[in-house]
N, C-alpha and C. Protein backbone atom coordinates (compact mmCIF):
# COMPACT_ATOMS: atom_id res chain seq x y z
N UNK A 1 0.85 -1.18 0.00
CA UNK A 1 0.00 0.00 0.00
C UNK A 1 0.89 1.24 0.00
N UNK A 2 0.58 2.42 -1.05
CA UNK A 2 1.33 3.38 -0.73
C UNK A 2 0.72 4.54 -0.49
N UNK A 3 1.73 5.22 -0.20
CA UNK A 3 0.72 6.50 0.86
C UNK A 3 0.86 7.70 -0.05
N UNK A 4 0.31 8.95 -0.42
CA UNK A 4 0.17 9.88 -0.94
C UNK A 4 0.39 10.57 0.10
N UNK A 5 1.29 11.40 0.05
CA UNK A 5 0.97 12.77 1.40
C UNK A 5 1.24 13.90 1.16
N UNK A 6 0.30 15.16 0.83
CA UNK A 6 0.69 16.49 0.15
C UNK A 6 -0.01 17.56 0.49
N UNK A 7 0.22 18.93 0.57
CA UNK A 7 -0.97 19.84 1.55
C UNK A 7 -1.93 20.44 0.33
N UNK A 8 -2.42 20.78 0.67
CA UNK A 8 -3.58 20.76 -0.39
C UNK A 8 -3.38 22.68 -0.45
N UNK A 9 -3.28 23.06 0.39
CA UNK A 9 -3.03 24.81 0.18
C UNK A 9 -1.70 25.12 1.71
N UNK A 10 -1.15 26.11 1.12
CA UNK A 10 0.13 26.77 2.37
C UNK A 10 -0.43 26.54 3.48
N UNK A 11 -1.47 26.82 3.72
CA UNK A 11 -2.48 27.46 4.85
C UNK A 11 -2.81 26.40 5.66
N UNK A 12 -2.56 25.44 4.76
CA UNK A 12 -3.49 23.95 5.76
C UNK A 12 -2.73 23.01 6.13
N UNK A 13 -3.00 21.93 6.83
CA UNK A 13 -1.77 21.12 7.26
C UNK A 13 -1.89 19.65 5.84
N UNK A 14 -1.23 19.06 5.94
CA UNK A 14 -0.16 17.92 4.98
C UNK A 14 -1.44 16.56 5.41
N UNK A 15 -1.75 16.54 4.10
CA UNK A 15 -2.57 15.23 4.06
C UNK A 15 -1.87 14.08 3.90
N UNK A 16 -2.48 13.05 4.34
CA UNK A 16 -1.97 11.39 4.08
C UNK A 16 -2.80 10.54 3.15
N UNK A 17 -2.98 9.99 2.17
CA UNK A 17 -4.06 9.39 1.45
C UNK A 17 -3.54 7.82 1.34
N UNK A 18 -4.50 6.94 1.03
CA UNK A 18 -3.84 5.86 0.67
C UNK A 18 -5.26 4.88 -0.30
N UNK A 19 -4.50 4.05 -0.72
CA UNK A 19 -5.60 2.90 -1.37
C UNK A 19 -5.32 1.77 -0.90
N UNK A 20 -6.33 1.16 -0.88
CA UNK A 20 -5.69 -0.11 -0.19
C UNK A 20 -7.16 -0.99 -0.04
N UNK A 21 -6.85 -2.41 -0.55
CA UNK A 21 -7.98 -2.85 -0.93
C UNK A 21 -9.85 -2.46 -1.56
N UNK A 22 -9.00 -1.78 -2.84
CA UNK A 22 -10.09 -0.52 -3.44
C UNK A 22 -10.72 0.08 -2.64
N UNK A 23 -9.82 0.44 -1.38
CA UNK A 23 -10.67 1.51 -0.57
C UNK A 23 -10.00 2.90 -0.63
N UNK A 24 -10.16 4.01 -0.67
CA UNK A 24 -9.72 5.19 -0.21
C UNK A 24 -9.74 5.72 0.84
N UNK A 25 -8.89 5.87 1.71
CA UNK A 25 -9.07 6.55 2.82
C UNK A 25 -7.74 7.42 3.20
N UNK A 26 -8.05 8.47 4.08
CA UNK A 26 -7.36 9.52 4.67
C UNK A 26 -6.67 9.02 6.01
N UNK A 27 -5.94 9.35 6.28
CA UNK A 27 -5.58 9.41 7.81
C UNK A 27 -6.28 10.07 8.82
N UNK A 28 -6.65 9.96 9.61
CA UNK A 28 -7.70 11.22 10.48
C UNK A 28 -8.70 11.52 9.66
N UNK A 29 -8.95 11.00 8.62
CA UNK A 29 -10.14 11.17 7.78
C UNK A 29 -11.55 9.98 8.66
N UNK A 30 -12.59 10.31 7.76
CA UNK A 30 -13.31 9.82 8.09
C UNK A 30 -13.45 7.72 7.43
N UNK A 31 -14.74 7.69 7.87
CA UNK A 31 -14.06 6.21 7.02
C UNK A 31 -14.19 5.73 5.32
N UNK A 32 -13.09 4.92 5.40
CA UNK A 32 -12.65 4.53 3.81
C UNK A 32 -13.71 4.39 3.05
N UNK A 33 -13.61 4.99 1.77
CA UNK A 33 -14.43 5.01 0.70
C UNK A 33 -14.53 3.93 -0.28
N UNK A 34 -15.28 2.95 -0.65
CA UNK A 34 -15.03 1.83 -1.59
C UNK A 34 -15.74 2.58 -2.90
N UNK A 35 -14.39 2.68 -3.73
CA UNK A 35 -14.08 3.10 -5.15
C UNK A 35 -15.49 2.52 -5.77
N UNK A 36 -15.84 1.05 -5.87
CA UNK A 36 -16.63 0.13 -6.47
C UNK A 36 -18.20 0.97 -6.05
N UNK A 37 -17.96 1.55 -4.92
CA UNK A 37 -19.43 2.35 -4.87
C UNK A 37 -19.44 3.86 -5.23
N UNK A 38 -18.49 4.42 -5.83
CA UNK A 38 -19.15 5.66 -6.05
C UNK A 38 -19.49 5.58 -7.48
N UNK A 39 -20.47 6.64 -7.04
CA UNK A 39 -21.95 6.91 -7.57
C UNK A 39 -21.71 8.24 -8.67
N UNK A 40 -20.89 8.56 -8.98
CA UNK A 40 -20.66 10.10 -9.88
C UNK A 40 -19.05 10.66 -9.43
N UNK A 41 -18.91 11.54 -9.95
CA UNK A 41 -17.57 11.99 -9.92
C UNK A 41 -17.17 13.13 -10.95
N UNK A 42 -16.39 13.85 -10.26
CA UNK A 42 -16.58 15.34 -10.93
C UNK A 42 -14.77 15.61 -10.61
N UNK A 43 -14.38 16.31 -11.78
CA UNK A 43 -12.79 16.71 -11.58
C UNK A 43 -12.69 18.09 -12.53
N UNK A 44 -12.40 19.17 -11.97
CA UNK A 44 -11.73 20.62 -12.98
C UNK A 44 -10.21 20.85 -11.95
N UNK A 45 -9.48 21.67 -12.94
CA UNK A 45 -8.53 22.48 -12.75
C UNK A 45 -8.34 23.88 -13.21
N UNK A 46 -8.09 25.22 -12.08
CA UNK A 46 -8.43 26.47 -12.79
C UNK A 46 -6.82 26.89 -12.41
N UNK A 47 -6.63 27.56 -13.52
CA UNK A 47 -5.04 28.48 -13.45
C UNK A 47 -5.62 30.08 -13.23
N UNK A 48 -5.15 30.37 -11.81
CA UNK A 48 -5.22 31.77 -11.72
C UNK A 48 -4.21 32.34 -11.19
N UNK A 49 -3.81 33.46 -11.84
CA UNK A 49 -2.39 34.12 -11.60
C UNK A 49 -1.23 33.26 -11.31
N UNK A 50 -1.20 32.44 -12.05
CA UNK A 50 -0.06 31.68 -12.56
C UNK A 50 -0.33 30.27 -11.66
N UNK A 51 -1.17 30.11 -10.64
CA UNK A 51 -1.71 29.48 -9.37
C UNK A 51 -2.18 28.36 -9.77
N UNK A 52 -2.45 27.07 -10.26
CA UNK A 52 -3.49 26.35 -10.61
C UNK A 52 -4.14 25.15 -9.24
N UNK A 53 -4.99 25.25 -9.43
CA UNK A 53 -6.16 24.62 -8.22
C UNK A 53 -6.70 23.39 -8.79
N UNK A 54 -6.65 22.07 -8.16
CA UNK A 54 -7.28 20.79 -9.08
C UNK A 54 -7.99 20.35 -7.82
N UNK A 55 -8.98 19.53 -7.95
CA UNK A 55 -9.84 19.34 -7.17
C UNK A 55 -11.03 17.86 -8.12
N UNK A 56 -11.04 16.67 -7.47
CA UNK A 56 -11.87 15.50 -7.93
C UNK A 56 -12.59 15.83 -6.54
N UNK A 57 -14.10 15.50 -6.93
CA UNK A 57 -14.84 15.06 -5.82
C UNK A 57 -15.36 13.25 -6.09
N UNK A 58 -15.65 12.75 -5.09
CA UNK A 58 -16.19 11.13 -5.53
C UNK A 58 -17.54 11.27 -4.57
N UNK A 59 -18.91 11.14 -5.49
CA UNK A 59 -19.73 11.05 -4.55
C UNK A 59 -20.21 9.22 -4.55
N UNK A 60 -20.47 9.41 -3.10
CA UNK A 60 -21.30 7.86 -2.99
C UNK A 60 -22.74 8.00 -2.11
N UNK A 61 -23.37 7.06 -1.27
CA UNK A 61 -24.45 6.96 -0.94
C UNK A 61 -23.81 7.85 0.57
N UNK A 62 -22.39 7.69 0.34
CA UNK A 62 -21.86 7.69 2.42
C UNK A 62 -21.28 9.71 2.10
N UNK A 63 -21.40 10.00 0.66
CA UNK A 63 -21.35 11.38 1.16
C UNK A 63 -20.83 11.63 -0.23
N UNK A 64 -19.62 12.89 0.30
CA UNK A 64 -18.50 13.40 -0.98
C UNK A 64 -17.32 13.19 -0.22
N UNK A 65 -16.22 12.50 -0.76
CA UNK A 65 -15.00 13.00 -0.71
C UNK A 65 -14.51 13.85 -1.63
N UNK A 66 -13.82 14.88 -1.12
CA UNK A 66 -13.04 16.03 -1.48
C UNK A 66 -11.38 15.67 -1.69
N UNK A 67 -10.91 15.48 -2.91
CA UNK A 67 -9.38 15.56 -2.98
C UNK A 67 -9.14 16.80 -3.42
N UNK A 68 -8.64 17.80 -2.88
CA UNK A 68 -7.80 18.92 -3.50
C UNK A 68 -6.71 19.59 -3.25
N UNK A 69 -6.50 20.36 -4.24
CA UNK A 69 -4.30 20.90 -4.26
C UNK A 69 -4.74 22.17 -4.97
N UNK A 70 -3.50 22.98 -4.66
CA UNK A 70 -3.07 23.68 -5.60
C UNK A 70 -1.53 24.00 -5.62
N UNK A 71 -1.05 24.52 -6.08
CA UNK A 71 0.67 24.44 -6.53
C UNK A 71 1.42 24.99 -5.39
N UNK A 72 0.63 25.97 -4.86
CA UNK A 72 1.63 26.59 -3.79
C UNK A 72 1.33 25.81 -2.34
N UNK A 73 0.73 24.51 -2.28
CA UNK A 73 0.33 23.26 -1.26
C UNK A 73 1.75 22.81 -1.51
N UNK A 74 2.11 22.06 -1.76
CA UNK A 74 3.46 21.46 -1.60
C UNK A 74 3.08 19.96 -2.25
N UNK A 75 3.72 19.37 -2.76
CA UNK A 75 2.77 17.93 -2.79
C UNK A 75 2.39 17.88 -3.99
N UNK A 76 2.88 18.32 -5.21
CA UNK A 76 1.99 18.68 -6.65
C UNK A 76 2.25 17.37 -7.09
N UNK A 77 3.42 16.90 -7.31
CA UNK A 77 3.50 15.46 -8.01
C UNK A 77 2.78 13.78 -7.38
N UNK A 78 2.62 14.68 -5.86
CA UNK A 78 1.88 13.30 -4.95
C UNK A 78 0.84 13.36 -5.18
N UNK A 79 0.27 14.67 -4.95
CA UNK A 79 -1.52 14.62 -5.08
C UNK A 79 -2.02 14.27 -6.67
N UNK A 80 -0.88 14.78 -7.71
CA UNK A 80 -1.56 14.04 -9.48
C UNK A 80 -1.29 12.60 -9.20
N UNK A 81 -0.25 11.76 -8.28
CA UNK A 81 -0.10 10.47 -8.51
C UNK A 81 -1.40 10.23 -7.77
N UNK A 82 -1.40 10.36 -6.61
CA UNK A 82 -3.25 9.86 -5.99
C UNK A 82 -4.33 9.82 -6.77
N UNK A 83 -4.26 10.93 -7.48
CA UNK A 83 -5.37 11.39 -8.58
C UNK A 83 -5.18 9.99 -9.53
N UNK A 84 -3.94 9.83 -9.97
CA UNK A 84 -4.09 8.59 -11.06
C UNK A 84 -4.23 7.37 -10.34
N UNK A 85 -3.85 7.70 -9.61
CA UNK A 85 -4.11 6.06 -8.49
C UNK A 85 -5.63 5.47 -8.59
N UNK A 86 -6.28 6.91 -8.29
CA UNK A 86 -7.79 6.59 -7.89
C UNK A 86 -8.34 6.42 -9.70
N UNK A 87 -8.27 6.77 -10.18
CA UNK A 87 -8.79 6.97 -11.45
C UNK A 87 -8.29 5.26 -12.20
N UNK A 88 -7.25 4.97 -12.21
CA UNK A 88 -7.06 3.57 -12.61
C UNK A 88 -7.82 2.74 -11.82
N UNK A 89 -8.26 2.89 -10.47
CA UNK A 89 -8.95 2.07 -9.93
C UNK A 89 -10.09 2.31 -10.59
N UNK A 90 -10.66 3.06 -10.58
CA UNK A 90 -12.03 3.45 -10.63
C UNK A 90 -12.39 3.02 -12.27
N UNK A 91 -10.89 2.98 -13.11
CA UNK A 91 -11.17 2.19 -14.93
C UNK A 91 -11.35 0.98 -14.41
N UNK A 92 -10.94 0.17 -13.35
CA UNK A 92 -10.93 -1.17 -13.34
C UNK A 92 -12.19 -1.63 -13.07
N UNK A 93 -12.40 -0.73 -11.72
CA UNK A 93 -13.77 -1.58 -10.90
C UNK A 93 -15.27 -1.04 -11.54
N UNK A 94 -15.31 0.18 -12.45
CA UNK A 94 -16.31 0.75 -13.08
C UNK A 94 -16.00 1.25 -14.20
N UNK A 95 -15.45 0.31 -15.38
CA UNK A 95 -14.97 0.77 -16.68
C UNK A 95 -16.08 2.12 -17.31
N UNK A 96 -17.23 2.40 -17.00
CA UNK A 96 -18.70 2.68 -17.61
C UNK A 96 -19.03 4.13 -17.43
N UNK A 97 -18.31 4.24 -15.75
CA UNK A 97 -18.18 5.82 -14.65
C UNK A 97 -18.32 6.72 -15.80
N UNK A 98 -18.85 7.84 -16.16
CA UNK A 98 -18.55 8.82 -16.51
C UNK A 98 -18.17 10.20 -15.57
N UNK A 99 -16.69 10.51 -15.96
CA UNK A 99 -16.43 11.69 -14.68
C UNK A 99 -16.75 12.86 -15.41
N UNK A 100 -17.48 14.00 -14.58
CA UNK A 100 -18.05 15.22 -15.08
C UNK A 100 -16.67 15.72 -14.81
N UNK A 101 -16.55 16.74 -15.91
CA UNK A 101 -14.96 17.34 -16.48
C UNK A 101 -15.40 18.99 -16.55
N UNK A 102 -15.00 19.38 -15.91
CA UNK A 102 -15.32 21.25 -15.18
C UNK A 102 -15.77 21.67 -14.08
N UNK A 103 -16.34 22.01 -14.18
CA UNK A 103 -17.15 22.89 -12.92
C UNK A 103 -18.61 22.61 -12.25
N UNK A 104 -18.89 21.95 -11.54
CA UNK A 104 -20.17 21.45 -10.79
C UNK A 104 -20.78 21.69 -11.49
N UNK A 105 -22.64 21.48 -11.09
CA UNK A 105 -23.70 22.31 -11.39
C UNK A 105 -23.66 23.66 -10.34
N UNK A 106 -23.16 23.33 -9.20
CA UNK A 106 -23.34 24.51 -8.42
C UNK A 106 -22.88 26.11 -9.12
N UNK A 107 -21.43 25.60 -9.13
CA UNK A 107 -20.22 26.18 -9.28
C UNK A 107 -20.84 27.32 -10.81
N UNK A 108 -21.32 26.06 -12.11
CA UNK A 108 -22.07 26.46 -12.88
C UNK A 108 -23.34 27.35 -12.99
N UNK A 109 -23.82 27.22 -12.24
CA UNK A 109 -25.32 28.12 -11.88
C UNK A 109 -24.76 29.30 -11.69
N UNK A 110 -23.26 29.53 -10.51
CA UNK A 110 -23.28 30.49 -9.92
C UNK A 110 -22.47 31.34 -11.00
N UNK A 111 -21.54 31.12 -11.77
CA UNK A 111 -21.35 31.41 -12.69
C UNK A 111 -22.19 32.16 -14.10
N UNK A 112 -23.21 31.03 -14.23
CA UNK A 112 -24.71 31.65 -15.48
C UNK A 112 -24.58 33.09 -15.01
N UNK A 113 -25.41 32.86 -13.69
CA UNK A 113 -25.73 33.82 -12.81
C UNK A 113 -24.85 35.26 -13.26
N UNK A 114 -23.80 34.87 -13.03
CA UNK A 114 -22.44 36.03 -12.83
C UNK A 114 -22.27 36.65 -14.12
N UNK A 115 -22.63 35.76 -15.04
CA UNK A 115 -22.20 35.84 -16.48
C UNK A 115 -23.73 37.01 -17.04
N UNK A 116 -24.67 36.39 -16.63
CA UNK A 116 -26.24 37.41 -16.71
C UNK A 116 -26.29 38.73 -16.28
N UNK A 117 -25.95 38.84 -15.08
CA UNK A 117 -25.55 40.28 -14.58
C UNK A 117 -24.77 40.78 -15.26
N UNK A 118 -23.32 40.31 -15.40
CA UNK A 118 -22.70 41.15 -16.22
C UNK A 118 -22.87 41.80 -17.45
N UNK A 119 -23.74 40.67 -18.01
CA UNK A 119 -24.27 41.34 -19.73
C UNK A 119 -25.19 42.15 -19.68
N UNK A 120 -26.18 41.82 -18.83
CA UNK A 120 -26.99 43.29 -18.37
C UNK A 120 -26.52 44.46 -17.69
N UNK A 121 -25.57 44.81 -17.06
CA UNK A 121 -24.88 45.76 -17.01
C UNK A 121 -23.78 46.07 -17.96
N UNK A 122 -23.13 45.54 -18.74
CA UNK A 122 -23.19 45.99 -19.94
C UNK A 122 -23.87 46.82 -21.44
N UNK A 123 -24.92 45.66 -21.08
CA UNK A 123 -25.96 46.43 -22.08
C UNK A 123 -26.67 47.69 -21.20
N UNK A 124 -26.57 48.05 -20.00
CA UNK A 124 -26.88 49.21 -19.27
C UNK A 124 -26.65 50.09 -19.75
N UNK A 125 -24.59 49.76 -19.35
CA UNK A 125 -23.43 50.92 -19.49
C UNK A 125 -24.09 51.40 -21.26
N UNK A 126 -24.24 50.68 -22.01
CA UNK A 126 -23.97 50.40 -23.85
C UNK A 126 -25.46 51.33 -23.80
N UNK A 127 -26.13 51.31 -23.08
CA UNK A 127 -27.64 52.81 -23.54
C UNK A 127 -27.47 53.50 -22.94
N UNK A 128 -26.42 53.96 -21.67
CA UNK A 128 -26.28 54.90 -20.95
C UNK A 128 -25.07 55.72 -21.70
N UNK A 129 -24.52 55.18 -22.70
CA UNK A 129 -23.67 55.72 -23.02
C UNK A 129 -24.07 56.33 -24.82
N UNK A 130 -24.69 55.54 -25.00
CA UNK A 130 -25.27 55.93 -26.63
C UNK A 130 -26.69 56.72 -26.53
N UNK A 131 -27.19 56.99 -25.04
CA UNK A 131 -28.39 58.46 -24.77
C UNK A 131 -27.68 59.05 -24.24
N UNK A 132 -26.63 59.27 -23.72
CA UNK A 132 -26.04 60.35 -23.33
C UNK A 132 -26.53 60.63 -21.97
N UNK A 133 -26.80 59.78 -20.99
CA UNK A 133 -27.68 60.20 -20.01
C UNK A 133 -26.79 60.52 -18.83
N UNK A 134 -25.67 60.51 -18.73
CA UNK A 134 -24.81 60.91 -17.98
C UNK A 134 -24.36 62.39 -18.05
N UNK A 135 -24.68 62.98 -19.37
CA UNK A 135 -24.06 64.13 -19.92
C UNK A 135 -23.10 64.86 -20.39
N UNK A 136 -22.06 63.83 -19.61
CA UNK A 136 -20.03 63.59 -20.26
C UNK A 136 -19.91 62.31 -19.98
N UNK A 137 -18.60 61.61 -20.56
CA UNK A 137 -18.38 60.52 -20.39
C UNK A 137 -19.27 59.22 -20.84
N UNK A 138 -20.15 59.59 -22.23
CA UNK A 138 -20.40 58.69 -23.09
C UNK A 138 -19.87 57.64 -23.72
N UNK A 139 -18.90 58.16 -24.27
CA UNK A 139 -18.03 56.94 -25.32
C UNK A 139 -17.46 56.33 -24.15
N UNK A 140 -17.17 56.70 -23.32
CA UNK A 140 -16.30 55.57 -21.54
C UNK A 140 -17.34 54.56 -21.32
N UNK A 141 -18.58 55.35 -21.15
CA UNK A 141 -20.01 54.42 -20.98
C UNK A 141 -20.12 53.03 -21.83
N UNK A 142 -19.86 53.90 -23.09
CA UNK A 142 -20.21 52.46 -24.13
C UNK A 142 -18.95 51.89 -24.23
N UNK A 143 -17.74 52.10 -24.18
CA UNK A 143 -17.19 51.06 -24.32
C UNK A 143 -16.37 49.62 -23.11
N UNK A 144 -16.77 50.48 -21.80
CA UNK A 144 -16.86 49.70 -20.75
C UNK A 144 -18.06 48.52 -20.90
N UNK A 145 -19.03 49.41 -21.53
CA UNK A 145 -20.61 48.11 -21.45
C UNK A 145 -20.27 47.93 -22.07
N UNK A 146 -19.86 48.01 -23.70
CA UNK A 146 -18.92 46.60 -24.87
C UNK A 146 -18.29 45.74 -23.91
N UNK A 147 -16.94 46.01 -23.28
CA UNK A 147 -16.44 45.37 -22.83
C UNK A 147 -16.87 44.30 -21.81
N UNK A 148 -17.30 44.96 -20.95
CA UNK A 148 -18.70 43.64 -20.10
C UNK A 148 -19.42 42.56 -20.86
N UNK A 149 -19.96 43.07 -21.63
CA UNK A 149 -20.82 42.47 -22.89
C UNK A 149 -19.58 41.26 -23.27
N UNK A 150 -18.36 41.80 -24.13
CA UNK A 150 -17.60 40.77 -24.70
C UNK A 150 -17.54 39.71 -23.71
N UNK A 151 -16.86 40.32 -22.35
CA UNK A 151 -16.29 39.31 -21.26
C UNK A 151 -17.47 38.40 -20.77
N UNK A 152 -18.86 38.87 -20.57
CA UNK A 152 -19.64 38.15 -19.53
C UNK A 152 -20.53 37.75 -20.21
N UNK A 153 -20.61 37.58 -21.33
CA UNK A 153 -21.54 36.99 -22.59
C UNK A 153 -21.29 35.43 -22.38
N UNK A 154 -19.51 35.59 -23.17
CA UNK A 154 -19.66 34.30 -23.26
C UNK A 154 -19.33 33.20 -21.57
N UNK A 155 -18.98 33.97 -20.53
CA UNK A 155 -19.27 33.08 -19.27
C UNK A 155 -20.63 32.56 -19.42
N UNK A 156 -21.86 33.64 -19.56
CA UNK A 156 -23.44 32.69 -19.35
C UNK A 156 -23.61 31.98 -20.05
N UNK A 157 -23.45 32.01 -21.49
CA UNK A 157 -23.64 31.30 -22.40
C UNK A 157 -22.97 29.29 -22.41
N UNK A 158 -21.53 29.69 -21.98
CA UNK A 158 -21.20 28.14 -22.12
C UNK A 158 -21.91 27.60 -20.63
N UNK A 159 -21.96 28.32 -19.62
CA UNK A 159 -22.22 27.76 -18.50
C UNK A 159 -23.84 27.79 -18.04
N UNK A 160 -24.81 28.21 -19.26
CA UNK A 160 -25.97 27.74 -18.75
C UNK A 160 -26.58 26.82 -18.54
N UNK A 161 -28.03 26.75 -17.43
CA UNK A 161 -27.92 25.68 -17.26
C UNK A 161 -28.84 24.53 -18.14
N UNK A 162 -28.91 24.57 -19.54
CA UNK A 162 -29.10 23.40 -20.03
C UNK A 162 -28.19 22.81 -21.06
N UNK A 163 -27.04 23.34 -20.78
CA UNK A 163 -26.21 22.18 -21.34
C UNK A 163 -25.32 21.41 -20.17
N UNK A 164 -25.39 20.22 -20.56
CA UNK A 164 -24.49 19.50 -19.81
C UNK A 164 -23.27 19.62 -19.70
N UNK A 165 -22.62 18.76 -18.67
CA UNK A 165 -21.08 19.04 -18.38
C UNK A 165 -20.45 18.03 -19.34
N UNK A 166 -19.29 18.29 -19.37
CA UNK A 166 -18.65 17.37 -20.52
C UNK A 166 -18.61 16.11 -19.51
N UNK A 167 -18.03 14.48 -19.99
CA UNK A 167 -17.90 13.75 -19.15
C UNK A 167 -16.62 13.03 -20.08
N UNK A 168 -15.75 12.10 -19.17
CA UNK A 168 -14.80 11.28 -19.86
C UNK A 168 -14.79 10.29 -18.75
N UNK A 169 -14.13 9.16 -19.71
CA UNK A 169 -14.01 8.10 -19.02
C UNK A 169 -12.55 8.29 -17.97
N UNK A 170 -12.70 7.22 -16.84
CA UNK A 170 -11.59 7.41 -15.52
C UNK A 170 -10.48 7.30 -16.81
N UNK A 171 -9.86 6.44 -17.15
CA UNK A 171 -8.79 6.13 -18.15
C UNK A 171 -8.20 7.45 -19.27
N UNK A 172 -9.25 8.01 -19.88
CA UNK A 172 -8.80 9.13 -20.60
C UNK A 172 -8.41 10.36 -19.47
N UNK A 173 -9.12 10.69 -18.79
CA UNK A 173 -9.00 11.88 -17.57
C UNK A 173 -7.31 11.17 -17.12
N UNK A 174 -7.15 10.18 -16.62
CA UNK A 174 -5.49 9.99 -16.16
C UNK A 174 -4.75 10.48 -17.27
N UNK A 175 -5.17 9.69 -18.45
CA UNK A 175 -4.01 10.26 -19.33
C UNK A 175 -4.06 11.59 -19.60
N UNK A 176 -4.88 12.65 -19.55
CA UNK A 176 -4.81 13.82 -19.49
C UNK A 176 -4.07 14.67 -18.26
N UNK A 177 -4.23 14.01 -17.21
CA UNK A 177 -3.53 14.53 -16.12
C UNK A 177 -2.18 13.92 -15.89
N UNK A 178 -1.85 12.67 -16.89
CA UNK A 178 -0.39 12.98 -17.12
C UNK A 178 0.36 13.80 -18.37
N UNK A 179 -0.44 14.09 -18.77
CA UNK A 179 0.03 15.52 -19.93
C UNK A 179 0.63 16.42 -19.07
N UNK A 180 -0.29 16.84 -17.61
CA UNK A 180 0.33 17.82 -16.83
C UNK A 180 1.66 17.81 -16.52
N UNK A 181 2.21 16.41 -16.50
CA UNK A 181 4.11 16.45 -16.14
C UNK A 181 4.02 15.23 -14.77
N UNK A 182 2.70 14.68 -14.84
CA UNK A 182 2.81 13.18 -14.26
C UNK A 182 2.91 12.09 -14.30
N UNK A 183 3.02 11.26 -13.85
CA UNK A 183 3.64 9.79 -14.13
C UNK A 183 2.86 8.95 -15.41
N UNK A 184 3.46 8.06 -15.84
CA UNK A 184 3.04 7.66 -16.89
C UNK A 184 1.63 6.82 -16.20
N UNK A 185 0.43 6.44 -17.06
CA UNK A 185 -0.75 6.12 -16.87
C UNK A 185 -0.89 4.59 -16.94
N UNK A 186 -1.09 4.06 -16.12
CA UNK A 186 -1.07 2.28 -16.44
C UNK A 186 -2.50 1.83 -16.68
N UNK A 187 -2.83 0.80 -17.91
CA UNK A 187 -3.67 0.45 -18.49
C UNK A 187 -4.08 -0.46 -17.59
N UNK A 188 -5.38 -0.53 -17.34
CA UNK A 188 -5.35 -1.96 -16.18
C UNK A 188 -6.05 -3.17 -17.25
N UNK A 189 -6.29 -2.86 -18.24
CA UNK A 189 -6.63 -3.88 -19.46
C UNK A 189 -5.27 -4.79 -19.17
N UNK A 190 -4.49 -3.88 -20.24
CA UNK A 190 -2.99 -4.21 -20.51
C UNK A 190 -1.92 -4.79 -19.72
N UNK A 191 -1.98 -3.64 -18.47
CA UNK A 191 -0.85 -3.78 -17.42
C UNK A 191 0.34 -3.05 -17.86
N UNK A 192 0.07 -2.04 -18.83
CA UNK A 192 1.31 -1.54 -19.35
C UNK A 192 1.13 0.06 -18.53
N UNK A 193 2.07 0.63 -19.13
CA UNK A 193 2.42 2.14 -19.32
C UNK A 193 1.98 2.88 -20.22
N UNK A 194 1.15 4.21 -20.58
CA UNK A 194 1.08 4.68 -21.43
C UNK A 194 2.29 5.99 -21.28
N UNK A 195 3.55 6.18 -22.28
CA UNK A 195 3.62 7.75 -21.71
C UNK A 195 2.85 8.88 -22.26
């Protein structure tokens, strides 16, 4: 059995993870998760200011587990190997899983949301500025509400809520997260290596 151990942010203390008889469990965590039962599964990664944040959730009947990192946690190459750890398990024991690939529904809603306001205050600024209703500082008007408009258009648009989230199988998602600069991906068909 091997152990994963990496902090998930500066701020927090140094996790322990492990697998071990397709179970997942934490140290001081609560109790082990059997891979073979979860029920859905969701994984994004966001790069902000050079920062990137990755985060899988696994839901089952017994809750959510939460795996997450980001770069300035310490632990970047342990927490992507856990990540592939769990994900080869999860090709083995549920070849079928589809993992949702972005951003929740929550996360998504709140986003639409964010993305709606903004285009309506855009299109605000964009008639407050083409009636002149301010009395100076027209063309500032309209091209701030352009600019809103460009930026927060297309947030509502991809993130509303009737399109679905993308999904991939556990097996493709590893090999994508060894694109990031992690270990090579083992086929559990095969028993090989992909690099």
């Amino acid at each position: 059995m091997r152990e994963y151990t990496f902090k998930p942010a500066p701020v927090r203390k140094a996790q322990t993870w492990a697998i071990k008889d397709d179970h997942l469990m934490r140290r001081g965590g609560a109790e082990a998760l059997s891979l073979a039962a979860v029920t859905s599964a969701s994984w994004n990664t966001v790069t902000y200011r050079g920062t990137r944040s990755a985060w899988l959730h696994l839901k089952s009947e017994q809750g959510v587990i939460k795996i997450e990192c980001n770069d300035h946690g310490g632990g970047r190459d342990e927490f992507f190997a856990l990540i592939q750890a769990v994900l080869a398990d999860l090709a083995r024991l549920q070849p079928d899983l589809e993992i949702e690939h972005g951003y929740s529904a929550p996360w998504r809603l709140a986003l639409f949301i964010l993305g709606i306001a903004g285009t309506l205050m855009g299109g605000f600024l964009i008639y407050v500025g083409i009636t002149d209703m301010t009395g100076r500082g027209s063309v500032e008007a309209s091209i701030a509400g352009l600019a809103l408009v460009i930026l927060m258009f297309p947030v509502a648009w991809t993130c509303r809520p009737n399109v679905k989230a993308r999904t991939v199988p556990p097996l493709d998602l590893a090999r994508e997260i060894a694109s990031y600069g992690g270990a090579p991906v083992a086929d559990p068909e095969r028993g090989s290596s992909d690099a």
